[in-house]
Protein backbone atom coordinates (compact mmCIF):
# COMPACT_ATOMS: atom_id res chain seq x y z
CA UNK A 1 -7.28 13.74 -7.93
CA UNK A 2 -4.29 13.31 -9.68
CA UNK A 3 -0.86 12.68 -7.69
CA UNK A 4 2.76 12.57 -9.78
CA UNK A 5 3.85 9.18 -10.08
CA UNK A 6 6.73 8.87 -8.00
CA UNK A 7 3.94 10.51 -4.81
CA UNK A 8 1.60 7.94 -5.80
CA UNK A 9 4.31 4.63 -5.87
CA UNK A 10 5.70 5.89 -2.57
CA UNK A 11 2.12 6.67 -0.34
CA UNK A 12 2.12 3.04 1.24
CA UNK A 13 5.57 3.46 2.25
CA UNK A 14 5.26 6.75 3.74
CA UNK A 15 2.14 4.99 5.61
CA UNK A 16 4.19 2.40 7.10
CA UNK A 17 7.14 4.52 7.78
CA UNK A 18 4.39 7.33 10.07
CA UNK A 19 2.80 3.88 11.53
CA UNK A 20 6.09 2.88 12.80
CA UNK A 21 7.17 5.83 14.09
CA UNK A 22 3.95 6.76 15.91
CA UNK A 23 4.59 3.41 17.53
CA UNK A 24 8.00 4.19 18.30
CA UNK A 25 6.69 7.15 19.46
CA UNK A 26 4.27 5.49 22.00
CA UNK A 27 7.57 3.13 23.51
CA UNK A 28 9.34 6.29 23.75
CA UNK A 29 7.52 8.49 25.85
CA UNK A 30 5.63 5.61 27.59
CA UNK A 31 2.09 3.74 27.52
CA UNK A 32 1.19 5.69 30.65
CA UNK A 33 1.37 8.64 29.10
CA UNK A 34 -2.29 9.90 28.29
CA UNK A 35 -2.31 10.01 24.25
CA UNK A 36 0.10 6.51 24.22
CA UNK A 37 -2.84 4.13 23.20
CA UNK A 38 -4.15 6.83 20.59
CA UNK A 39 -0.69 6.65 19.06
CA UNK A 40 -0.17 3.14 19.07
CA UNK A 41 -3.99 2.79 17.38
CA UNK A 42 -2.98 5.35 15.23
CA UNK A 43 0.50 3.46 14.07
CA UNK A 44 -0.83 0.02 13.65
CA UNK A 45 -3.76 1.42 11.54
CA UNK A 46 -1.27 3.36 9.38
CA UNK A 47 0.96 0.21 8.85
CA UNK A 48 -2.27 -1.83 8.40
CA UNK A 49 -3.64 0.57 5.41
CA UNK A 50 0.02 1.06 3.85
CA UNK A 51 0.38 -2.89 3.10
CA UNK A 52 -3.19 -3.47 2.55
CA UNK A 53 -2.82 -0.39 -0.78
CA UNK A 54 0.50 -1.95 -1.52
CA UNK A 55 -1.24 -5.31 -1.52
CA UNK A 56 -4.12 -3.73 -3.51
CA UNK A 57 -1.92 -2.32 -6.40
CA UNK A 58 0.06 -5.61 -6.49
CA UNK A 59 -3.49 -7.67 -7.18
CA UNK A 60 -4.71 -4.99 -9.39
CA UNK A 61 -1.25 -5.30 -11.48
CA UNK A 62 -1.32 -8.72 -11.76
CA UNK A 63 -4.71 -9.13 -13.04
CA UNK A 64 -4.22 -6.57 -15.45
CA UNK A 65 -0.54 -8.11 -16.64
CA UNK A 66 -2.22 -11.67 -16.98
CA UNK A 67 -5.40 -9.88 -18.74
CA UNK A 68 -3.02 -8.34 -20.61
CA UNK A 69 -1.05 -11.52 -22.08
CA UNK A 70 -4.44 -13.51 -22.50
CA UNK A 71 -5.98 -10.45 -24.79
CA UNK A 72 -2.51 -10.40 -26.46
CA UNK A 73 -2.62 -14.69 -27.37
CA UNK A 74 -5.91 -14.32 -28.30
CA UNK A 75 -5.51 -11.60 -30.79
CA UNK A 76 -2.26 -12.72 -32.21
CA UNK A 77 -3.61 -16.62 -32.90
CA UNK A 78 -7.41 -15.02 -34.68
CA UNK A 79 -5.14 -12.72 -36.63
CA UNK A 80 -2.74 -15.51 -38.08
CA UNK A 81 -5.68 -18.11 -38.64
């Protein structure tokens, strides 16, 4: 599945953002309220999976930035020998 870029670099904050506001949503209308714990599981999992993908991308970036480099010194010094 595809997804335009500017969709795909914004997804973990749009998690976050719903986690936060289905926890808000929980203090606001009270934990005694029947679906409270449900939202509150619901937010904290949200929040959870938007920093774990943002995490993710950011380990997945560097290792391919510092792969990157390596491949590039390595090229550069059997091509001038």
């Amino acid at each position: 599945m595809w997804l335009p870029t500017s969709v795909y670099e914004w997804l973990p904050t749009s998690y976050v953002i719903i986690g936060v506001l289905f926890v808000v949503g929980a203090l606001y209308i009270g934990f005694s309220a029947p679906f409270a714990p449900i939202y509150v599981g619901l937010g904290v999992s949200s929040i959870l999976v938007g920093f774990l993908v943002q995490y993710k991308r950011y380990q997945f970036r560097k290792e391919n930035r510092s792969g990157a480099q390596s491949t590039a010194k390595t090229s550069t010094t059997t091509t001038s020998a």
